[in-house]
C-alpha atoms as a PDB file:
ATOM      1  CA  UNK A   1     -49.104  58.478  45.846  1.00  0.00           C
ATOM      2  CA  UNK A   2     -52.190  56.127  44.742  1.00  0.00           C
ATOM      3  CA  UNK A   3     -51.871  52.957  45.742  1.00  0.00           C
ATOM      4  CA  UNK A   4     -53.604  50.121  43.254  1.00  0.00           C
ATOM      5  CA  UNK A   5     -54.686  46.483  45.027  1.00  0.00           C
ATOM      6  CA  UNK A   6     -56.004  43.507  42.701  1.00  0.00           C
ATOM      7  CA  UNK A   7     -57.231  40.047  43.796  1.00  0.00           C
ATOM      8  CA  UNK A   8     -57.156  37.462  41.383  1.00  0.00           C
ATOM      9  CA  UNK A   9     -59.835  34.139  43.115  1.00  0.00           C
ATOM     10  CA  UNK A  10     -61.320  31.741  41.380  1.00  0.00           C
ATOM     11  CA  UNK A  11     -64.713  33.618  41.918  1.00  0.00           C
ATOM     12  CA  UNK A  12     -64.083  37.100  41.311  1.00  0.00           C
ATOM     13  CA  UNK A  13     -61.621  39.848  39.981  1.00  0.00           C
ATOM     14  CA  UNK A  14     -61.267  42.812  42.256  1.00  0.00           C
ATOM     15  CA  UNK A  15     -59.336  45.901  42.127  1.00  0.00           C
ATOM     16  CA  UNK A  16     -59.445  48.570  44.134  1.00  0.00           C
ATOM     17  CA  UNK A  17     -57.303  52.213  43.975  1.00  0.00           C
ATOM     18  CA  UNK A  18     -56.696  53.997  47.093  1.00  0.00           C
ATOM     19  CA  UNK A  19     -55.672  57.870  47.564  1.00  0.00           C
ATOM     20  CA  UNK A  20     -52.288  58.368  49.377  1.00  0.00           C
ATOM     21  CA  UNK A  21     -54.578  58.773  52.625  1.00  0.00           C
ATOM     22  CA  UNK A  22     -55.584  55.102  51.881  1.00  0.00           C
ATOM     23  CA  UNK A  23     -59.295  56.739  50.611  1.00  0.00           C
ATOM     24  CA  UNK A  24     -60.977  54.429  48.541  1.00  0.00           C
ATOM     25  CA  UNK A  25     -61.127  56.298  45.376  1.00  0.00           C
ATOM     26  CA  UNK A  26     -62.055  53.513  42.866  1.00  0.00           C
ATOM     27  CA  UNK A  27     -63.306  49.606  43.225  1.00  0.00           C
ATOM     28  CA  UNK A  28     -63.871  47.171  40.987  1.00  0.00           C
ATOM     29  CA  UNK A  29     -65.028  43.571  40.619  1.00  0.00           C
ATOM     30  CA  UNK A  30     -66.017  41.250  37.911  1.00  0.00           C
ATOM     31  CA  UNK A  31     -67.150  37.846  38.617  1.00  0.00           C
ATOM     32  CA  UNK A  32     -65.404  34.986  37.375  1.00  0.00           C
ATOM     33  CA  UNK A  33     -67.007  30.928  36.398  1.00  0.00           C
ATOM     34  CA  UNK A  34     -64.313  29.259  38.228  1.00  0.00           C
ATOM     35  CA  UNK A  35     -65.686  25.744  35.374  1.00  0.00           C
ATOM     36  CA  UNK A  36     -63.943  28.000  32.595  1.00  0.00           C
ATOM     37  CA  UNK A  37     -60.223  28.889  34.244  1.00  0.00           C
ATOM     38  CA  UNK A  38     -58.361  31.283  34.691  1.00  0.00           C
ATOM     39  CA  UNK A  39     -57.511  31.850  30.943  1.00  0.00           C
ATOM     40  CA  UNK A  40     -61.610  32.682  30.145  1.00  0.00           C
ATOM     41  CA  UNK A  41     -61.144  35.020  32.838  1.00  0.00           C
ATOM     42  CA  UNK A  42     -57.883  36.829  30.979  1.00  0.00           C
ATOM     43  CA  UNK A  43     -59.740  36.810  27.566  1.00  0.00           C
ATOM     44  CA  UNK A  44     -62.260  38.599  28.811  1.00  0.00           C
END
């Protein structure tokens, strides 16, 4: 079973998926401008 991790900070998105033998098998991260809030960062 995959295994899906996401960290929501006031600098960054990251998500990361991991393979049932915890590989990493995808990772993701998207900066974020902390000024603008979190609701910038959900718009997109």
């Amino acid at each position: 079973m995959n295994r899906i991790g996401i960290d929501l900070g006031g600098t960054k998105i990251e998500a990361i998926l991991l393979s049932s033998t915890n590989k990493v098998v995808e990772r993701t991260r998207i900066p974020t401008n902390q000024q603008d809030g979190y609701e910038a960062s959900l718009k997109g």
